[in-house]
PDB file of N, CA and C in Angstrom:
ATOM      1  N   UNK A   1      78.858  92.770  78.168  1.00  0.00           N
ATOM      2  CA  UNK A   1      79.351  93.413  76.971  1.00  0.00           C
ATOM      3  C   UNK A   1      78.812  94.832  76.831  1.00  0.00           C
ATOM      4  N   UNK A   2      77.835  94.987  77.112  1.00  0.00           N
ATOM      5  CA  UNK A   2      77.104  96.484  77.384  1.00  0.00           C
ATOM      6  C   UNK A   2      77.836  97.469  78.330  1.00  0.00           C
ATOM      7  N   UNK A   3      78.421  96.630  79.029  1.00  0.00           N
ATOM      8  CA  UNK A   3      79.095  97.871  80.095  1.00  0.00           C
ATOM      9  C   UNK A   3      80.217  98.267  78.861  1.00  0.00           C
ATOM     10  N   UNK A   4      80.775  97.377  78.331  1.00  0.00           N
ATOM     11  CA  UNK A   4      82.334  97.795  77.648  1.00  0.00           C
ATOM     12  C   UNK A   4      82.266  98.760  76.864  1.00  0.00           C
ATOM     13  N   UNK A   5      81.057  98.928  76.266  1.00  0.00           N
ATOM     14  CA  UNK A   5      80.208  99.719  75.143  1.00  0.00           C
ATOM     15  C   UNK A   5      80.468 101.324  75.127  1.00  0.00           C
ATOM     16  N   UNK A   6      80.042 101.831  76.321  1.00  0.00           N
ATOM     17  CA  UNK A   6      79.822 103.007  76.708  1.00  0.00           C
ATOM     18  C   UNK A   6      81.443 103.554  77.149  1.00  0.00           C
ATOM     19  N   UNK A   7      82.163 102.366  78.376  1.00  0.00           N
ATOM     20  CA  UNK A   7      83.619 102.521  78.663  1.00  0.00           C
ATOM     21  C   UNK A   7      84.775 102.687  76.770  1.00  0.00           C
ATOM     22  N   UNK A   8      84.464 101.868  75.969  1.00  0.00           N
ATOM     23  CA  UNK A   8      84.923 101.577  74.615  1.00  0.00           C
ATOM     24  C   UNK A   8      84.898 102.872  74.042  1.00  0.00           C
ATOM     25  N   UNK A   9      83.644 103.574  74.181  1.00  0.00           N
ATOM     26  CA  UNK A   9      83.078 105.202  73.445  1.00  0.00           C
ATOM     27  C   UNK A   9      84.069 106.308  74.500  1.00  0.00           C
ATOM     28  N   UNK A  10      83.963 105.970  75.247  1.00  0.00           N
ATOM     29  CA  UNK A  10      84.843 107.175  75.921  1.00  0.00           C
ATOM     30  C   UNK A  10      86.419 106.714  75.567  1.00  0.00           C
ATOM     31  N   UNK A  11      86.924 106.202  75.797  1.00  0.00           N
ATOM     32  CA  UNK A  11      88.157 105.694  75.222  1.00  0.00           C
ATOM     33  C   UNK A  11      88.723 106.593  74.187  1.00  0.00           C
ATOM     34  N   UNK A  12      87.696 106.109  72.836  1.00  0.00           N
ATOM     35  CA  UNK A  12      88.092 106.473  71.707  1.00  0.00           C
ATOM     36  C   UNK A  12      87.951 108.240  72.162  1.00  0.00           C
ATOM     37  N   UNK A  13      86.838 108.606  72.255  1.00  0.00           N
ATOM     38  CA  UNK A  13      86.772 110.179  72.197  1.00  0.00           C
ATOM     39  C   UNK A  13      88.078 110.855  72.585  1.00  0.00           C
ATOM     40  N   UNK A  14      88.651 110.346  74.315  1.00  0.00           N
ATOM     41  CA  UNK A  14      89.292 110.931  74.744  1.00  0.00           C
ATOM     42  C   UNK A  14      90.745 110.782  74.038  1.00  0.00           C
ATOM     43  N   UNK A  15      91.326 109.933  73.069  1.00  0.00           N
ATOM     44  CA  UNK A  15      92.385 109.039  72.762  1.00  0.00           C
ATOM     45  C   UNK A  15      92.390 109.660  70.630  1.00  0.00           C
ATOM     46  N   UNK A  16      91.578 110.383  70.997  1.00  0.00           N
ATOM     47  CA  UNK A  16      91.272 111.074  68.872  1.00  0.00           C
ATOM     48  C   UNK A  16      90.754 112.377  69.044  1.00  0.00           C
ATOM     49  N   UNK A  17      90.450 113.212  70.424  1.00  0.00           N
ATOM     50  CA  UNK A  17      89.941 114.366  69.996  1.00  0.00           C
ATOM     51  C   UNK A  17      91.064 115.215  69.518  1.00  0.00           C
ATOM     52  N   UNK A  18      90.870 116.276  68.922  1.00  0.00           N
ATOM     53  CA  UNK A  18      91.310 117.038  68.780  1.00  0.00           C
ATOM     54  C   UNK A  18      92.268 118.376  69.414  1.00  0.00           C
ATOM     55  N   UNK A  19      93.015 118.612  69.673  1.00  0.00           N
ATOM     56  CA  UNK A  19      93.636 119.662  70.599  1.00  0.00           C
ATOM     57  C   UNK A  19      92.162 121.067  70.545  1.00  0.00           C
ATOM     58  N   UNK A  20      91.902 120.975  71.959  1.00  0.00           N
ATOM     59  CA  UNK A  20      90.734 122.384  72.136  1.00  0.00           C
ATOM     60  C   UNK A  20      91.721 123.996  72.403  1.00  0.00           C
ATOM     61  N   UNK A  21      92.267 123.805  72.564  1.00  0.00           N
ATOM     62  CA  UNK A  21      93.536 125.349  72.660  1.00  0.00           C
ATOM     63  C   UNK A  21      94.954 124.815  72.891  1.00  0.00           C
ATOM     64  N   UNK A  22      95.419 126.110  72.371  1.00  0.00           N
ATOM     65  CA  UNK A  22      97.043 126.333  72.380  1.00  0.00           C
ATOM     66  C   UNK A  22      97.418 127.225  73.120  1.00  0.00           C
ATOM     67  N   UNK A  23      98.567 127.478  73.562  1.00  0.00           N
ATOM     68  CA  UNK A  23      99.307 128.347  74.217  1.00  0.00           C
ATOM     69  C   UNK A  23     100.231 128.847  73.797  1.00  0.00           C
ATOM     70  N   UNK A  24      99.910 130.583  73.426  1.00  0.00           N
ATOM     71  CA  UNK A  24     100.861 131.304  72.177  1.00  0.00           C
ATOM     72  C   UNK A  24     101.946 131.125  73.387  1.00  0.00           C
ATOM     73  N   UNK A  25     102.504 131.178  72.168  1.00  0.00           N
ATOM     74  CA  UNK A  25     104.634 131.153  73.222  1.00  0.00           C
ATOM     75  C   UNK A  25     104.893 132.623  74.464  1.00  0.00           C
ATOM     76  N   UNK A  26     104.050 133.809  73.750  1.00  0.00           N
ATOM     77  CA  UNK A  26     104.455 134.645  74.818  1.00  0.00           C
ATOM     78  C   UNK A  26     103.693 134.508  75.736  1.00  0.00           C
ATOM     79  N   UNK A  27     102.483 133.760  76.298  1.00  0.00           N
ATOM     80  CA  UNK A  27     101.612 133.315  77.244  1.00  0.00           C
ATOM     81  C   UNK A  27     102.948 132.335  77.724  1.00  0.00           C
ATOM     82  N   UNK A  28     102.993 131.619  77.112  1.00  0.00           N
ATOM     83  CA  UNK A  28     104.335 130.117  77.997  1.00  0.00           C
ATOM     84  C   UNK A  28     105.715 130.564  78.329  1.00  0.00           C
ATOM     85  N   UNK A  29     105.972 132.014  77.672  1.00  0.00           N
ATOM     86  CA  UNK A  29     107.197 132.461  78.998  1.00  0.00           C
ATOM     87  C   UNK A  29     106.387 133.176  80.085  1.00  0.00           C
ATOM     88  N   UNK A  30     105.643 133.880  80.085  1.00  0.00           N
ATOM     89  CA  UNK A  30     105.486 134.581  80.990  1.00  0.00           C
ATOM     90  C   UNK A  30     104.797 133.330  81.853  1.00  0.00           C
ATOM     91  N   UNK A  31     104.030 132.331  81.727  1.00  0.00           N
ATOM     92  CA  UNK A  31     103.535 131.547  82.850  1.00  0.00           C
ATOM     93  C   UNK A  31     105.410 131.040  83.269  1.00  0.00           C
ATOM     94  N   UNK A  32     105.854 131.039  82.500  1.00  0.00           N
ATOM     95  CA  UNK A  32     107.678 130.172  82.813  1.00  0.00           C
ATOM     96  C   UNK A  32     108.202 131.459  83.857  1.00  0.00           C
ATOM     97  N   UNK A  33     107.879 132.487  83.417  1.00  0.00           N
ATOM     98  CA  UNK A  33     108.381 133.261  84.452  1.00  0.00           C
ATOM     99  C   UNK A  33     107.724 133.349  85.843  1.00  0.00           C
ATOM    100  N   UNK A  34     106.729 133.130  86.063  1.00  0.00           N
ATOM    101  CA  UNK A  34     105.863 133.383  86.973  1.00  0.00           C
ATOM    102  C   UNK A  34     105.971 131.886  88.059  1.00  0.00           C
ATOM    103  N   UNK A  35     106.323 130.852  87.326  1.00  0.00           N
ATOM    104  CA  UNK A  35     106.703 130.004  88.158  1.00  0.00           C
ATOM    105  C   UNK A  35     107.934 129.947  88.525  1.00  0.00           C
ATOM    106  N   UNK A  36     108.977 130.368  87.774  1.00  0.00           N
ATOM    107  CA  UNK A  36     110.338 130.538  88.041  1.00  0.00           C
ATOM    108  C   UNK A  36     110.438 131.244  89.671  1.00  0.00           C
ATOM    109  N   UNK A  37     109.500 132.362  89.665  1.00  0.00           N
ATOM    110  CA  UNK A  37     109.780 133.099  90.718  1.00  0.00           C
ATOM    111  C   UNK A  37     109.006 132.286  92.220  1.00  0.00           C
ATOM    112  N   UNK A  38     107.642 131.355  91.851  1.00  0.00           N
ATOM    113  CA  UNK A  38     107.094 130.406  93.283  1.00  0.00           C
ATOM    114  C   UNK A  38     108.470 129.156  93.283  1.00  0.00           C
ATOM    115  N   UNK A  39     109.406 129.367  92.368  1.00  0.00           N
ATOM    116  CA  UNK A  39     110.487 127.620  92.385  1.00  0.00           C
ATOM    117  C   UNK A  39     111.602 128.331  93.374  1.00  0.00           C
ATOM    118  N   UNK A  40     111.725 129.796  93.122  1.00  0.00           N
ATOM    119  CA  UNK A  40     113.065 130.654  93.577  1.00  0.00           C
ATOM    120  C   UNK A  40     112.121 130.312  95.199  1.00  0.00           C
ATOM    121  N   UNK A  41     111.226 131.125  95.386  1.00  0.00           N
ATOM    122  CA  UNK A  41     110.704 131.612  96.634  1.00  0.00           C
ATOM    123  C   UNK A  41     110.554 130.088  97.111  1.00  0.00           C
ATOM    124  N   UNK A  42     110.144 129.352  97.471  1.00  0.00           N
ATOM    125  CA  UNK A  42     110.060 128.194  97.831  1.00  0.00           C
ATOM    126  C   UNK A  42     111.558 127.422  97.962  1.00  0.00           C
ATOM    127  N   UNK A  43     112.764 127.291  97.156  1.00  0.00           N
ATOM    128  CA  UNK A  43     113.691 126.914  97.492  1.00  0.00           C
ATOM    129  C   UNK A  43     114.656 127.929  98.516  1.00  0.00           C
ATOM    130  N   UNK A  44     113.794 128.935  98.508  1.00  0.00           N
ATOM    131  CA  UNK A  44     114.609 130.018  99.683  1.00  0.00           C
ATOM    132  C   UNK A  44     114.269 129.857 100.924  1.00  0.00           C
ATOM    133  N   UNK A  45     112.530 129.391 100.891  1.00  0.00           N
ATOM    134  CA  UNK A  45     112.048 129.200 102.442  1.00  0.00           C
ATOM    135  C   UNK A  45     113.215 127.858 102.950  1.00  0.00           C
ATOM    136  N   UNK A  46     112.649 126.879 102.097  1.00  0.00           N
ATOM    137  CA  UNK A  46     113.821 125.617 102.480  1.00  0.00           C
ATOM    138  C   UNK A  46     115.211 125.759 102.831  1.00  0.00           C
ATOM    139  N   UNK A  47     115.786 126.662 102.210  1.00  0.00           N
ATOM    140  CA  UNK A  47     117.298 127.296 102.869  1.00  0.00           C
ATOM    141  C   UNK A  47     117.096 127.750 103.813  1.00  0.00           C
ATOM    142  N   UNK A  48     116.461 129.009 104.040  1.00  0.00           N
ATOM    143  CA  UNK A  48     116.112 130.080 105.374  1.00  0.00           C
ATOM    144  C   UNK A  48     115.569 129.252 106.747  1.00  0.00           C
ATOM    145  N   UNK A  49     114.903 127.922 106.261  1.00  0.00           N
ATOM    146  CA  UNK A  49     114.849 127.266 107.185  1.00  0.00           C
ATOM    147  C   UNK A  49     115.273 125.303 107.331  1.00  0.00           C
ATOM    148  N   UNK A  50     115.900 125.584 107.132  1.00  0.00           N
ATOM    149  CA  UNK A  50     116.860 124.024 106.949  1.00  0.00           C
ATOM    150  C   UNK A  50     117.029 123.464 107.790  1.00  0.00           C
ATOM    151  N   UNK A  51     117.838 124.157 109.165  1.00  0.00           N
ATOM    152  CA  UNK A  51     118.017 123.667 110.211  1.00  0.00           C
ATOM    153  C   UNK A  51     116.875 123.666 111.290  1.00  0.00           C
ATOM    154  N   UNK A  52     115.983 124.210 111.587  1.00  0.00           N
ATOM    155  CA  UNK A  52     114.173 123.753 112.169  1.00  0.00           C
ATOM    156  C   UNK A  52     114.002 122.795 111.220  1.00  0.00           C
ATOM    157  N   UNK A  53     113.954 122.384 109.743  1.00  0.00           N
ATOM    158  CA  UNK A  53     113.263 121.521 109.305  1.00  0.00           C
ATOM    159  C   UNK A  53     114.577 120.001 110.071  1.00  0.00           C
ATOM    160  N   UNK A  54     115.225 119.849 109.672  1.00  0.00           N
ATOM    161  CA  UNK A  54     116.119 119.181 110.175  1.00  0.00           C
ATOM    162  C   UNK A  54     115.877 118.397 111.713  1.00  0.00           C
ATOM    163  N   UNK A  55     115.617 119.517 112.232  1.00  0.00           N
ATOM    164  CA  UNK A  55     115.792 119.289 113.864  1.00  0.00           C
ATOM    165  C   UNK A  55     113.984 118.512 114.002  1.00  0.00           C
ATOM    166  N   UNK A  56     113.282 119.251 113.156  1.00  0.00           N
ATOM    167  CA  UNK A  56     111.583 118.391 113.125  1.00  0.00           C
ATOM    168  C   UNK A  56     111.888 116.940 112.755  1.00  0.00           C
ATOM    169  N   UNK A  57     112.298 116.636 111.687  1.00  0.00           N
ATOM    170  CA  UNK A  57     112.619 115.258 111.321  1.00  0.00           C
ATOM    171  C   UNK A  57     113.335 114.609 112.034  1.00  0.00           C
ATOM    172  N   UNK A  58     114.617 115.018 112.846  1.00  0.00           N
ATOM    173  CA  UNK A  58     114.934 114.420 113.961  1.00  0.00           C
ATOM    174  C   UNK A  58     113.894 113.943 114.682  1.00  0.00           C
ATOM    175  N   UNK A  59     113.469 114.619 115.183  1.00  0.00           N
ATOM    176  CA  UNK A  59     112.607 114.945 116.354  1.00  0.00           C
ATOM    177  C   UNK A  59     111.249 113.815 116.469  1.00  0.00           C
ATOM    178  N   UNK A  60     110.867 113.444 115.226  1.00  0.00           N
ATOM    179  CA  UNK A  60     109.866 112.965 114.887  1.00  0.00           C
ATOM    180  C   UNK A  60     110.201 111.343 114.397  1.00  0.00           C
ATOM    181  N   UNK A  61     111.489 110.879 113.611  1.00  0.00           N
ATOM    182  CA  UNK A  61     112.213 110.205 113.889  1.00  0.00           C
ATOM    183  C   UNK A  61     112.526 109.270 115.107  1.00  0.00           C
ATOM    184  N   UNK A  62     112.783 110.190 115.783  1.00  0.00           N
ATOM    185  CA  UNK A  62     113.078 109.694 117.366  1.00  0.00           C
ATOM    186  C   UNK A  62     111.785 109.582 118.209  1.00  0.00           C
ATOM    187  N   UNK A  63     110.698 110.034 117.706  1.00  0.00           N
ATOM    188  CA  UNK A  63     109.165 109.417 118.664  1.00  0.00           C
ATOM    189  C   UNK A  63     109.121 108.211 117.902  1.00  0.00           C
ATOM    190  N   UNK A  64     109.181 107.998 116.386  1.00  0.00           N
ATOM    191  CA  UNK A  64     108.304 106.695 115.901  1.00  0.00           C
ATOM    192  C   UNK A  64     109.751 105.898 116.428  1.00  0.00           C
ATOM    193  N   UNK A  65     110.658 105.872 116.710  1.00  0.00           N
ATOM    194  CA  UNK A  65     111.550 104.633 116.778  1.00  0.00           C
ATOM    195  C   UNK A  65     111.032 104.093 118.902  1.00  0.00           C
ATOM    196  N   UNK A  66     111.067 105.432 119.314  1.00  0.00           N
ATOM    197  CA  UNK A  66     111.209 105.637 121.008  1.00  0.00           C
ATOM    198  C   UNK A  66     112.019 105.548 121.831  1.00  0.00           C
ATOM    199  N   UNK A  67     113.125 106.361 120.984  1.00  0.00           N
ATOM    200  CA  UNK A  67     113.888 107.268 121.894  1.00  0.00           C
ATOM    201  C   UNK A  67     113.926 107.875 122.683  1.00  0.00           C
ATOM    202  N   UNK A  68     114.823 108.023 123.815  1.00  0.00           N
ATOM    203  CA  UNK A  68     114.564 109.138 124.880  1.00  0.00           C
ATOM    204  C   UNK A  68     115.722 109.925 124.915  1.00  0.00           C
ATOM    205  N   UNK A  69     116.572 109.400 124.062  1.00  0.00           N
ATOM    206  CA  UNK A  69     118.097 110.515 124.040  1.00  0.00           C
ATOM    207  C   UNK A  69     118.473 111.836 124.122  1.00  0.00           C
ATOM    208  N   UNK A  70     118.761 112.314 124.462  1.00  0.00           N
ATOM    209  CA  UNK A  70     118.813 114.042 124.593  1.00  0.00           C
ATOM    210  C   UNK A  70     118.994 114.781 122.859  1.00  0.00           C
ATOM    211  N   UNK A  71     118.474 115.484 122.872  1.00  0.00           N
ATOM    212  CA  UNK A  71     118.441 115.734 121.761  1.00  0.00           C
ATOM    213  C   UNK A  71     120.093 116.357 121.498  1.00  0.00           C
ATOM    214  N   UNK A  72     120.686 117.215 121.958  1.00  0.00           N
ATOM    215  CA  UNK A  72     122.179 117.780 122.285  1.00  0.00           C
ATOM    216  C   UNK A  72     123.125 117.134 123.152  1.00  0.00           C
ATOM    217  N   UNK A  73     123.746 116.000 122.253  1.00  0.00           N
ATOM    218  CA  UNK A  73     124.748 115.065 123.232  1.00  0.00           C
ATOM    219  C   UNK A  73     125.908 115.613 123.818  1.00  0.00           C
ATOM    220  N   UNK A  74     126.472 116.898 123.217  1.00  0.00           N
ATOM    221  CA  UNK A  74     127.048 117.714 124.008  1.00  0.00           C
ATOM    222  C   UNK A  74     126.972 118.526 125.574  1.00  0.00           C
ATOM    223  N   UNK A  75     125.729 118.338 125.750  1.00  0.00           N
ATOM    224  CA  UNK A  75     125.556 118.449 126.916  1.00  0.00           C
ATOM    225  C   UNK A  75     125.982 117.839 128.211  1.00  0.00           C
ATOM    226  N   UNK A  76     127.088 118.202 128.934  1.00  0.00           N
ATOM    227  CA  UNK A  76     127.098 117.148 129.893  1.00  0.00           C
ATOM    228  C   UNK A  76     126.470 117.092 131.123  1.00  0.00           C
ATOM    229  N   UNK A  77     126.028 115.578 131.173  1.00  0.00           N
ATOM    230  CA  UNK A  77     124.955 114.840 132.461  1.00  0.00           C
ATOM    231  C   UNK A  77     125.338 115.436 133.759  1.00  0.00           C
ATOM    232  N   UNK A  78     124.144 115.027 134.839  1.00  0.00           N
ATOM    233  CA  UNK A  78     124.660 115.615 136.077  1.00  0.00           C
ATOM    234  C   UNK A  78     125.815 114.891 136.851  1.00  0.00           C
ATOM    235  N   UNK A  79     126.056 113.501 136.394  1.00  0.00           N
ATOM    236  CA  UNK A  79     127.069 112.739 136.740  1.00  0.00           C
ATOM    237  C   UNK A  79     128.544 113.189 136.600  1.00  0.00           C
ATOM    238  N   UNK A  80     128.068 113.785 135.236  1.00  0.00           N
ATOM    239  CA  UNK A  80     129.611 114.349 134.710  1.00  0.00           C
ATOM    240  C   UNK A  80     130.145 115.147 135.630  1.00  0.00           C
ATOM    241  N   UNK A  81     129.288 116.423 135.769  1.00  0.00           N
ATOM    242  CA  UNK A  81     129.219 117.872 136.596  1.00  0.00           C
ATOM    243  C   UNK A  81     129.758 117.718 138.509  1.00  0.00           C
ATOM    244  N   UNK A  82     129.408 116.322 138.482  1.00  0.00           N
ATOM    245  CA  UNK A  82     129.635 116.028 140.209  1.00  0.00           C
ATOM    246  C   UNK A  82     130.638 115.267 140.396  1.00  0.00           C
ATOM    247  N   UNK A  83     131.293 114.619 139.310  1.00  0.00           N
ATOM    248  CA  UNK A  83     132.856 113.937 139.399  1.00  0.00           C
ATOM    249  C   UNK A  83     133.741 115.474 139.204  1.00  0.00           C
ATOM    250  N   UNK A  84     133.503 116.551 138.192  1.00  0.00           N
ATOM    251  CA  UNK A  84     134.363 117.332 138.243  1.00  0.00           C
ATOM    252  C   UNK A  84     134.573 118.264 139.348  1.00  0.00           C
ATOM    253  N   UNK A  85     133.581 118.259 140.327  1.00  0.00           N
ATOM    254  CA  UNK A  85     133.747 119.474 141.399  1.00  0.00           C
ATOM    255  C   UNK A  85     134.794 118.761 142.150  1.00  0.00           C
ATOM    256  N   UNK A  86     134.654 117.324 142.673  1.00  0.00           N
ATOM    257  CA  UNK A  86     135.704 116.896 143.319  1.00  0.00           C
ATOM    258  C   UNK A  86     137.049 116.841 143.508  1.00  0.00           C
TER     259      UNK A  86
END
């Protein structure tokens, strides 16, 4: 019961204190702006690089399963290449 005592006291404190600061409104646009611009820049890297991220998740995909498939099935085999010379 002694342990609950001390756990019981923090409880309450944290669950009734009081608000310790506010954030005047022109502080909360300008932090709104300032993240607006790391949400822009960050959804641009992800565009600018979509297709490397893409081709990683493939890529990585295909080790945990253990694949050996060519990554570009368009490619045609040397089998292909030696029926057509004929």
């Amino acid at each position: 019961m002694k342990f609950l005592d001390p756990l019981n006291l923090l409880f309450q404190y944290l669950s009734f204190s009081a608000p310790r600061a506010y954030i005047d409104p022109n502080t909360g646009g300008m932090l709104f702006q300032i993240l607006a611009v790391f949400l822009a820049l960050f959804s641009g890297i992800i565009f600018f690089f979509s297709r490397q991220i893409k081709t990683l998740f493939a890529r990585l995909r295909r080790k945990l399963r253990g694949d050996d498939a060519p990554l570009e099935p368009d490619q045609p085999s040397q089998s292909d290449s030696q029926s057509d010379g004929e």
